[in-house]
PDB file of N, CA and C in Angstrom:
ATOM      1  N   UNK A   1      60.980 139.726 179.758  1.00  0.00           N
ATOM      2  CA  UNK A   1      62.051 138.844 179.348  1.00  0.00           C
ATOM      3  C   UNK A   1      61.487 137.721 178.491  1.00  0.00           C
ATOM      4  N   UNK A   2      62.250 137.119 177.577  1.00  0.00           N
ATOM      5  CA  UNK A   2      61.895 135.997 176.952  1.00  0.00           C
ATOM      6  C   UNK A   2      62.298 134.876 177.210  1.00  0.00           C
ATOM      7  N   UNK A   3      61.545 133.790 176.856  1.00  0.00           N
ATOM      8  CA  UNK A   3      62.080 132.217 177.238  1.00  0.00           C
ATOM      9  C   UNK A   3      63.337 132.099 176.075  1.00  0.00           C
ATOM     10  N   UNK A   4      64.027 131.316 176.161  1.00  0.00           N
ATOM     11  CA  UNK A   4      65.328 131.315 175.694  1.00  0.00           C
ATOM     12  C   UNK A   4      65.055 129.912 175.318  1.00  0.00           C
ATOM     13  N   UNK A   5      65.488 130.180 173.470  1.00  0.00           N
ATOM     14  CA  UNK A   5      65.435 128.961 172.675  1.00  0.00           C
ATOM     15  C   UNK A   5      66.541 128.992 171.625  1.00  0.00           C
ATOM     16  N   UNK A   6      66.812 127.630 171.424  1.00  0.00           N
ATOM     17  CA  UNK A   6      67.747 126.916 170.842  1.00  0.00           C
ATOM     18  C   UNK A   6      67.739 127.548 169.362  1.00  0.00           C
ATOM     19  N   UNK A   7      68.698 127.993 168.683  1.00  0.00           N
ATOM     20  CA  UNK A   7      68.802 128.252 167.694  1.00  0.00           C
ATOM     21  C   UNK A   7      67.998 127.290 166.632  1.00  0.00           C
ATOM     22  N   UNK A   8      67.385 127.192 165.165  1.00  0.00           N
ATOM     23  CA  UNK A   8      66.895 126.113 164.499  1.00  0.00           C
ATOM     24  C   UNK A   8      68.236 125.800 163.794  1.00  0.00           C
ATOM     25  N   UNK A   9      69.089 126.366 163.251  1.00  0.00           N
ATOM     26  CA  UNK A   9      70.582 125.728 162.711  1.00  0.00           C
ATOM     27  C   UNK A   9      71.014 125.553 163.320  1.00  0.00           C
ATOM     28  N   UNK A  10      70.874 124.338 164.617  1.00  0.00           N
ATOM     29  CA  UNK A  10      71.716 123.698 165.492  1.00  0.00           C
ATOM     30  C   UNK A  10      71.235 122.223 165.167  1.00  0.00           C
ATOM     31  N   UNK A  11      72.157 121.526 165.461  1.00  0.00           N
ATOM     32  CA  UNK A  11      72.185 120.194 165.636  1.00  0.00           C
ATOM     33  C   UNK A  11      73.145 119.771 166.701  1.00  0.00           C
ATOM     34  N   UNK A  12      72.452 118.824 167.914  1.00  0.00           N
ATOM     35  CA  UNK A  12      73.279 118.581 168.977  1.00  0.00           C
ATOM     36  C   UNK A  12      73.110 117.022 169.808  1.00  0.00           C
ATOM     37  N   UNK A  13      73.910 116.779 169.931  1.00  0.00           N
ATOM     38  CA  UNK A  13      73.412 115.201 170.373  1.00  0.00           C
ATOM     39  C   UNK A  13      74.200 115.099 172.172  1.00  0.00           C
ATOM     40  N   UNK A  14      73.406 114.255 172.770  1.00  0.00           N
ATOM     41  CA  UNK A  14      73.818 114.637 174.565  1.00  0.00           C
ATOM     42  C   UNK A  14      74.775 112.997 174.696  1.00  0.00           C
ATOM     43  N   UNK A  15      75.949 113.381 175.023  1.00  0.00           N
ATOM     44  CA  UNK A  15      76.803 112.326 174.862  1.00  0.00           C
ATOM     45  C   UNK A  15      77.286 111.967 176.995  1.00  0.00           C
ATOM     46  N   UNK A  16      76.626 111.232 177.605  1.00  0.00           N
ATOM     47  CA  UNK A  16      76.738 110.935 178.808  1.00  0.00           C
ATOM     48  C   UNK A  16      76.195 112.095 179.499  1.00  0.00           C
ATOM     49  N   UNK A  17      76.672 113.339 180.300  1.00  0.00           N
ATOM     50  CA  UNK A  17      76.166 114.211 181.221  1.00  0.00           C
ATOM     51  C   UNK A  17      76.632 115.631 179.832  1.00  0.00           C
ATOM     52  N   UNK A  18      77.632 115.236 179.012  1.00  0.00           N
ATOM     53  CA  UNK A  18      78.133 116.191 178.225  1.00  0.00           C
ATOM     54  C   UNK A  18      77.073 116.300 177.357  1.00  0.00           C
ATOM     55  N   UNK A  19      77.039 117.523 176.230  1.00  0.00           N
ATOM     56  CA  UNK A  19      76.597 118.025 174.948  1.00  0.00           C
ATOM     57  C   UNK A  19      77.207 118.326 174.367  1.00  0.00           C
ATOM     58  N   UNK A  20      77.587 117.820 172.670  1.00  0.00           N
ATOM     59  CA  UNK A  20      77.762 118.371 171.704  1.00  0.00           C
ATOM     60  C   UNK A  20      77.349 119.650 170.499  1.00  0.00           C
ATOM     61  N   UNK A  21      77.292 120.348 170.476  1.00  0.00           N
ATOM     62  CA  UNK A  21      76.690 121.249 169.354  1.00  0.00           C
ATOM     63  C   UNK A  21      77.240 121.414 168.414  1.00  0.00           C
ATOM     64  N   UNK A  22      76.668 121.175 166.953  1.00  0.00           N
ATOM     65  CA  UNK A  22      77.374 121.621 165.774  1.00  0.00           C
ATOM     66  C   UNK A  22      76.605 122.670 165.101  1.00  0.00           C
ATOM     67  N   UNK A  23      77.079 123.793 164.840  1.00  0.00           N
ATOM     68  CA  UNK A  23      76.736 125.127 164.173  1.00  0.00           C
ATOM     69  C   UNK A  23      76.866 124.988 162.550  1.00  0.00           C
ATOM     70  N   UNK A  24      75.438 125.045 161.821  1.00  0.00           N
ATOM     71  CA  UNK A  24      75.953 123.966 160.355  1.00  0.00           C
ATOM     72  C   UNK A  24      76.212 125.000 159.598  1.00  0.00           C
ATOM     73  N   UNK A  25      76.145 126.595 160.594  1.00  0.00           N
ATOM     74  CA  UNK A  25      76.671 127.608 159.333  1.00  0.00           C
ATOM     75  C   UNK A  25      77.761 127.632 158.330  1.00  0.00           C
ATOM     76  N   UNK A  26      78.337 128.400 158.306  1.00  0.00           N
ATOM     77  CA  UNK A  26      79.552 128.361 157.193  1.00  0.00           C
ATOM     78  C   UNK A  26      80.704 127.874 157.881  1.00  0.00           C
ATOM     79  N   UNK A  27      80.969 128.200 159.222  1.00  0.00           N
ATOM     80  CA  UNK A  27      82.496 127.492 160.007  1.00  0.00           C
ATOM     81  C   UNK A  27      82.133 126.165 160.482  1.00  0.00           C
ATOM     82  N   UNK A  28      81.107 125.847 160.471  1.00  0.00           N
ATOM     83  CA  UNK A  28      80.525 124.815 161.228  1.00  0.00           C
ATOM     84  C   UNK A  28      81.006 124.014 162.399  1.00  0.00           C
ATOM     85  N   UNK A  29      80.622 125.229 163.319  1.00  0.00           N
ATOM     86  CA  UNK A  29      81.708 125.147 164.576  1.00  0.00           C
ATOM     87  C   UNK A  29      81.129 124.027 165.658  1.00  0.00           C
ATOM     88  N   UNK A  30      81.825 123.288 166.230  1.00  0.00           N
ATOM     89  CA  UNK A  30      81.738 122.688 167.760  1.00  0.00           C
ATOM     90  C   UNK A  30      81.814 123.097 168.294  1.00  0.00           C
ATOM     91  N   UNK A  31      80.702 123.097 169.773  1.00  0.00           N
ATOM     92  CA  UNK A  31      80.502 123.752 170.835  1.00  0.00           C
ATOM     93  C   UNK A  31      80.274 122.138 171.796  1.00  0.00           C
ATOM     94  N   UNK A  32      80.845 122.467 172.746  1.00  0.00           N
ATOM     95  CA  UNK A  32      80.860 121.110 174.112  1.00  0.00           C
ATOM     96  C   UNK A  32      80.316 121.721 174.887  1.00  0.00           C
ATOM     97  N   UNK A  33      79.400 121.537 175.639  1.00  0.00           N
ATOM     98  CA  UNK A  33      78.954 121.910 177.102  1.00  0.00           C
ATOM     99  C   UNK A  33      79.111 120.802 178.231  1.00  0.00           C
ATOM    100  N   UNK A  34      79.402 121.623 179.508  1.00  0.00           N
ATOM    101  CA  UNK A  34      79.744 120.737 180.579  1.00  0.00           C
ATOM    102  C   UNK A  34      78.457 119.961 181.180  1.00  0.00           C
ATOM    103  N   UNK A  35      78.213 118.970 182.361  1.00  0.00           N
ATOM    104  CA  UNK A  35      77.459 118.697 182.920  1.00  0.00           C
ATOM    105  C   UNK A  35      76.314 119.979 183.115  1.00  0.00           C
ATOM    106  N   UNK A  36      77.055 121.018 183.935  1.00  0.00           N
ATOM    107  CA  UNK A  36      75.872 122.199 183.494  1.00  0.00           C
ATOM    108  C   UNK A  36      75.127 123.162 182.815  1.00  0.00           C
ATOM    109  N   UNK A  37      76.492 122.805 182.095  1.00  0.00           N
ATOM    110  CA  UNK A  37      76.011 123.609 180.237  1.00  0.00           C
ATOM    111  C   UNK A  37      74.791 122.818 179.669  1.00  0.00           C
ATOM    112  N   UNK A  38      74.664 121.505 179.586  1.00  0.00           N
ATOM    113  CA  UNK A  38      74.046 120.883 179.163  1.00  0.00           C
ATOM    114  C   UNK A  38      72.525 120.848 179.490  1.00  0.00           C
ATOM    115  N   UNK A  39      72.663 120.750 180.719  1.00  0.00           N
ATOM    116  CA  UNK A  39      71.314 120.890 181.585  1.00  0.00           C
ATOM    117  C   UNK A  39      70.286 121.799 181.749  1.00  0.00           C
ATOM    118  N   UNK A  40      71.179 122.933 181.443  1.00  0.00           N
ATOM    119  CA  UNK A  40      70.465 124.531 180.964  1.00  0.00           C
ATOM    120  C   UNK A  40      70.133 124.593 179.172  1.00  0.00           C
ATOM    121  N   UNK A  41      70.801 123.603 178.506  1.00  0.00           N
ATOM    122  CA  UNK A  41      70.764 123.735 177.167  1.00  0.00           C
ATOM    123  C   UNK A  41      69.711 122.771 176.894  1.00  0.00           C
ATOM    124  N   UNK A  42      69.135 121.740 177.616  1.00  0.00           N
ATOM    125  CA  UNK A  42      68.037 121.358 177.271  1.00  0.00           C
ATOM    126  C   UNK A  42      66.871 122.016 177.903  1.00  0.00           C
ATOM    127  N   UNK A  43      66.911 123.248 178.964  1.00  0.00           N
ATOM    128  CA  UNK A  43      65.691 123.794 179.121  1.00  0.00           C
ATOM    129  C   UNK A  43      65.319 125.106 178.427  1.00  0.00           C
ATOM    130  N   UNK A  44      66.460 125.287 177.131  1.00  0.00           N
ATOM    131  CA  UNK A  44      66.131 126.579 176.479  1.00  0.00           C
ATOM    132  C   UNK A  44      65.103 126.032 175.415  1.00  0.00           C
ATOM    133  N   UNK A  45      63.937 125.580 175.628  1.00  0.00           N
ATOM    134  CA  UNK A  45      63.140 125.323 174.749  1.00  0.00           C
ATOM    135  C   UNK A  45      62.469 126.052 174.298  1.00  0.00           C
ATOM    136  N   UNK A  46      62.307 127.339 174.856  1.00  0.00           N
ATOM    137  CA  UNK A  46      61.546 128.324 174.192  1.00  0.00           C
ATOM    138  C   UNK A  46      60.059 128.577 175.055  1.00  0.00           C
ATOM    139  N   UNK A  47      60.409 127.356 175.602  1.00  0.00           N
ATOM    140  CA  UNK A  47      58.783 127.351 176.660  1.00  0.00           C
ATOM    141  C   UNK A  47      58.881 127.504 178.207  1.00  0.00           C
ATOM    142  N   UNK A  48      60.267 127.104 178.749  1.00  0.00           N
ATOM    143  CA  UNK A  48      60.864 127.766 180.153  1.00  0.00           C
ATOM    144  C   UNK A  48      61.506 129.433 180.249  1.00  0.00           C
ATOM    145  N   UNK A  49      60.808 129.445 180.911  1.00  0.00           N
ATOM    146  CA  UNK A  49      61.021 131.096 181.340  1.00  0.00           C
ATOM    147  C   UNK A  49      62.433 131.073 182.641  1.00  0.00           C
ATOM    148  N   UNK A  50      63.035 132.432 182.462  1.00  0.00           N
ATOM    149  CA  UNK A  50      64.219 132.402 183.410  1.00  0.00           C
ATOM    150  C   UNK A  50      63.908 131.995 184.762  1.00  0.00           C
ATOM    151  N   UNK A  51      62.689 131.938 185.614  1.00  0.00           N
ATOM    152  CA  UNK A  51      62.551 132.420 186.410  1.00  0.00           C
ATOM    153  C   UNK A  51      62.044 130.322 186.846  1.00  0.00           C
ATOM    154  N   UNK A  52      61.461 129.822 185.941  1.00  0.00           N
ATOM    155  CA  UNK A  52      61.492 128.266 185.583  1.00  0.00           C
ATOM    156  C   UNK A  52      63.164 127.442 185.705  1.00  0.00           C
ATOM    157  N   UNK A  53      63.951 128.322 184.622  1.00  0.00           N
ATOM    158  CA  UNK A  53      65.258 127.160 184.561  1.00  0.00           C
ATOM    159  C   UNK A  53      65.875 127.777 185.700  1.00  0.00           C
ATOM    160  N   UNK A  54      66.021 128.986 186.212  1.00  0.00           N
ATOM    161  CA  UNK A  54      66.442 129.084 187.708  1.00  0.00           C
ATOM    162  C   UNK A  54      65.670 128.190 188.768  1.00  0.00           C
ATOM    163  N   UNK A  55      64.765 128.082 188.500  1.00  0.00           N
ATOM    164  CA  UNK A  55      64.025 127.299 189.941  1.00  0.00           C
ATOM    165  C   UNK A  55      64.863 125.680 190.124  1.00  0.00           C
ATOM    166  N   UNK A  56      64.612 125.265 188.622  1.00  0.00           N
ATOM    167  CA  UNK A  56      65.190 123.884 187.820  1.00  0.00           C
ATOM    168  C   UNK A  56      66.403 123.636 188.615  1.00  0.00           C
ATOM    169  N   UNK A  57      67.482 124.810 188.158  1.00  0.00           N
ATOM    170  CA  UNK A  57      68.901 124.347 188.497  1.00  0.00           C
ATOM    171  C   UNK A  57      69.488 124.514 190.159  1.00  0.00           C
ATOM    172  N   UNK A  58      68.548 125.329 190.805  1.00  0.00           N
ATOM    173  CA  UNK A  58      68.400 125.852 192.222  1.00  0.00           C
ATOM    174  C   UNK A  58      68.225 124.133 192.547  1.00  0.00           C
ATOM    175  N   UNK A  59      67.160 123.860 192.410  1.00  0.00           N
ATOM    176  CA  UNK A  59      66.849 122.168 193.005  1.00  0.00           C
ATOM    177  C   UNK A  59      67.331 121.567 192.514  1.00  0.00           C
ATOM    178  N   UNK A  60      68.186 121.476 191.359  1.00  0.00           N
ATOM    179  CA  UNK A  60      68.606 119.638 190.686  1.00  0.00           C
ATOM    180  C   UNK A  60      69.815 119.951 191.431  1.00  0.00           C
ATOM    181  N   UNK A  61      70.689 121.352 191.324  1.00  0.00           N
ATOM    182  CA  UNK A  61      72.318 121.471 191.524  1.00  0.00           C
ATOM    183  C   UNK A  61      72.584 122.029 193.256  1.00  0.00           C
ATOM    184  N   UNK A  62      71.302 122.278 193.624  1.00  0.00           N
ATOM    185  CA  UNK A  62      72.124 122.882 194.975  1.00  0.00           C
ATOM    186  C   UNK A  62      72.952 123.435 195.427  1.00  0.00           C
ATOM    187  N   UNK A  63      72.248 124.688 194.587  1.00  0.00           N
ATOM    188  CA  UNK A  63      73.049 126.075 194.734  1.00  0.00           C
ATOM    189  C   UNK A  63      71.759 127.232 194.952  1.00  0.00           C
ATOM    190  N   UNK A  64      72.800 128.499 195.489  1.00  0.00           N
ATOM    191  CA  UNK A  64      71.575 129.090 195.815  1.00  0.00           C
ATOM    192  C   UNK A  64      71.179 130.192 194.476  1.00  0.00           C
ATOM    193  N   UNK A  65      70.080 131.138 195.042  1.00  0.00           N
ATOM    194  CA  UNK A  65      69.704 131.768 193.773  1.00  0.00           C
ATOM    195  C   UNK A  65      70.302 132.640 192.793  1.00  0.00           C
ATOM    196  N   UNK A  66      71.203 133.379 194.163  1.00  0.00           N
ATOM    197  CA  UNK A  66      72.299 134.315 193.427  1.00  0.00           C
ATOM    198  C   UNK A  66      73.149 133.901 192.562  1.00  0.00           C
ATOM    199  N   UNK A  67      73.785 132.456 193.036  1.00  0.00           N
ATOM    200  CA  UNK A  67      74.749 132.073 192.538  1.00  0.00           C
ATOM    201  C   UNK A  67      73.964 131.290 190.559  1.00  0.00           C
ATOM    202  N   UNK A  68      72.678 131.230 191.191  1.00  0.00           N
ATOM    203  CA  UNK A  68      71.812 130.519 189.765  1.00  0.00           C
ATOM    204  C   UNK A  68      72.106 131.677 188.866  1.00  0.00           C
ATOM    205  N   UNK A  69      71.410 132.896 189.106  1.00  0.00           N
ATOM    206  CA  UNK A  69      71.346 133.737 188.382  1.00  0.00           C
ATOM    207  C   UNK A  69      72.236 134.139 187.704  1.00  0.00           C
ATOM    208  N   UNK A  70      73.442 134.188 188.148  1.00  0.00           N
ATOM    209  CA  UNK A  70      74.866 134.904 187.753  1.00  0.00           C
ATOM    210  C   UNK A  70      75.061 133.792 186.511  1.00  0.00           C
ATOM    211  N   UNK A  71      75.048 132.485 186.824  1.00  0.00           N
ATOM    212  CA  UNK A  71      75.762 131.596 185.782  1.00  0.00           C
ATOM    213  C   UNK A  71      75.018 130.860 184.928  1.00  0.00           C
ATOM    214  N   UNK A  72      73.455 131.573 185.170  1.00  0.00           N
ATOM    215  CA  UNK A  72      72.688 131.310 183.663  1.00  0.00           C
ATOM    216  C   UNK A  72      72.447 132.606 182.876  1.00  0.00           C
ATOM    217  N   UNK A  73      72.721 133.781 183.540  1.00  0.00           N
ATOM    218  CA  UNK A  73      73.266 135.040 182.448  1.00  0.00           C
ATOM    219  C   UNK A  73      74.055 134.725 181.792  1.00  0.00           C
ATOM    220  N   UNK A  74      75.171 134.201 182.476  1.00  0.00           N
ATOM    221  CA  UNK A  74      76.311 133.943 181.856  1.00  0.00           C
ATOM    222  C   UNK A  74      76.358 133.210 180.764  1.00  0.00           C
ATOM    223  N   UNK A  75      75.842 132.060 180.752  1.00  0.00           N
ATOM    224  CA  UNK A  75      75.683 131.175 179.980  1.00  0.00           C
ATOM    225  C   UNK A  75      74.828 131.720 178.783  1.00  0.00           C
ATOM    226  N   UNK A  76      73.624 132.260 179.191  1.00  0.00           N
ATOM    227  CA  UNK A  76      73.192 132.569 178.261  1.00  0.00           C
ATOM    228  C   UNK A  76      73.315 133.774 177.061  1.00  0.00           C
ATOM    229  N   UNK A  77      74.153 134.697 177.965  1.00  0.00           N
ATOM    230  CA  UNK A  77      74.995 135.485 176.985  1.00  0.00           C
ATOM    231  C   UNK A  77      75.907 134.882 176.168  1.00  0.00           C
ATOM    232  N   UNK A  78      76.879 133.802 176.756  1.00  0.00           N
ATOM    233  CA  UNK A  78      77.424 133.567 175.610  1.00  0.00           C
ATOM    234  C   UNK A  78      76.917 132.420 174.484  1.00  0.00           C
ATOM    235  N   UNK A  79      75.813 131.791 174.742  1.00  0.00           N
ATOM    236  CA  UNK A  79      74.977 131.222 173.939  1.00  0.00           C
ATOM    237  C   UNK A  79      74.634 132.485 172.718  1.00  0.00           C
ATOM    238  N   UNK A  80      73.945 133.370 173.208  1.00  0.00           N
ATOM    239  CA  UNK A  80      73.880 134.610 172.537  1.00  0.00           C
ATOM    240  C   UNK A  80      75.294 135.664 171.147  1.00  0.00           C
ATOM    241  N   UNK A  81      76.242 135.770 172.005  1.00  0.00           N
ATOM    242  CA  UNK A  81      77.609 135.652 171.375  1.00  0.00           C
ATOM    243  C   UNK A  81      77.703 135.002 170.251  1.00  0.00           C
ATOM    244  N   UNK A  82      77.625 133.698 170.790  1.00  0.00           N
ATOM    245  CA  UNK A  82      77.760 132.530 169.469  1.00  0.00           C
ATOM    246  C   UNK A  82      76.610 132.370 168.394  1.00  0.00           C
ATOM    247  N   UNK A  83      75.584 133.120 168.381  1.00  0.00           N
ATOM    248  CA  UNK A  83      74.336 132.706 167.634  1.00  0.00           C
ATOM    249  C   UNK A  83      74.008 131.527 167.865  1.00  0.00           C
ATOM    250  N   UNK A  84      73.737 131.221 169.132  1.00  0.00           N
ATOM    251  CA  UNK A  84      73.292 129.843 169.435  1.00  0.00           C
ATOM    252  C   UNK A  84      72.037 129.743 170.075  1.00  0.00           C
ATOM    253  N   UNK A  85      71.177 130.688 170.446  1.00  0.00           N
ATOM    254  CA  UNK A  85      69.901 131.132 170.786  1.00  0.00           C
ATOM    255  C   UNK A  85      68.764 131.702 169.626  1.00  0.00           C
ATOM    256  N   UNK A  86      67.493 131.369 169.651  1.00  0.00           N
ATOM    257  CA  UNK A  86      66.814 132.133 168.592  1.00  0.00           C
ATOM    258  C   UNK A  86      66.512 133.446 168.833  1.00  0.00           C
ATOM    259  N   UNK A  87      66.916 134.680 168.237  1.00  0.00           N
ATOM    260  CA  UNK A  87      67.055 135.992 168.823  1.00  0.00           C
ATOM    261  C   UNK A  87      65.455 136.702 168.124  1.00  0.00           C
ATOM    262  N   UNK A  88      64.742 135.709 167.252  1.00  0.00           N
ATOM    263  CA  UNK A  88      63.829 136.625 166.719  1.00  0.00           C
ATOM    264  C   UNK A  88      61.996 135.618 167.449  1.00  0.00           C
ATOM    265  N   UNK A  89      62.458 134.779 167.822  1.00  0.00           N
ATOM    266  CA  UNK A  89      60.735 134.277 168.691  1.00  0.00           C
ATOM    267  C   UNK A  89      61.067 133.874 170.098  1.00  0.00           C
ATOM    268  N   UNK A  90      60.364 133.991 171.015  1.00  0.00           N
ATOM    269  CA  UNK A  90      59.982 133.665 172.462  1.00  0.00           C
ATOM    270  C   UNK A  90      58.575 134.910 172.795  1.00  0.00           C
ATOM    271  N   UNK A  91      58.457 134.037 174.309  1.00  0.00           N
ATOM    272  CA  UNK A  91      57.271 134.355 174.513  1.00  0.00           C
ATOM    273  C   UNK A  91      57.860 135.526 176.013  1.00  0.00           C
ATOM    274  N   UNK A  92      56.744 136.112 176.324  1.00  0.00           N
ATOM    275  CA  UNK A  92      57.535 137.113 177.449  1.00  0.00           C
ATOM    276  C   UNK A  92      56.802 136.359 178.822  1.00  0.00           C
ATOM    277  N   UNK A  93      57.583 136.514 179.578  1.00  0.00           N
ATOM    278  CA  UNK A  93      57.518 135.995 181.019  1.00  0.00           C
ATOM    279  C   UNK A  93      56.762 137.288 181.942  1.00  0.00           C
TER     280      UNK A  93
END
């Protein structure tokens, strides 16, 4: 698996617990993430591995693993969806 990183045509600024994303492609779309959208969107650096931002959100959010796993697939598929992940570098875990 690969560490999961932020697209380079993103620009995003963290506004209280929220995130903004602007996509500067051609629609140059807004994307909002919630308190936990956000929190997972600053550990897609490319240098945390799944098995890292699961541990992360297991201890900051207090939840258990199953429930981690399910809703950072999630998330990160549709990060993926949107071209909002870098699909061509990471490192393998």
């Amino acid at each position: 698996m690969t560490n999961p990183k932020r697209a380079q045509h993103l620009s995003w600024r963290k506004l209280g617990e929220h995130t903004v994303i602007l996509d500067s492609r051609v629609n140059q779309e807004v994307h909002h993430l919630n308190e936990v959208g956000a929190y997972l969107w600053e550990l897609c650096t490319g240098e945390n591995s799944l098995s890292d931002i699961k541990n992360n959100l297991v201890s900051d959010f207090d939840i258990d693993e199953g429930t981690a796993d399910k809703d950072i697939m999630y998330f990160l598929d549709e990060l993926r969806t949107k071209s909002l992940l870098d699909t061509t570098e990471g490192t393998n875990e």
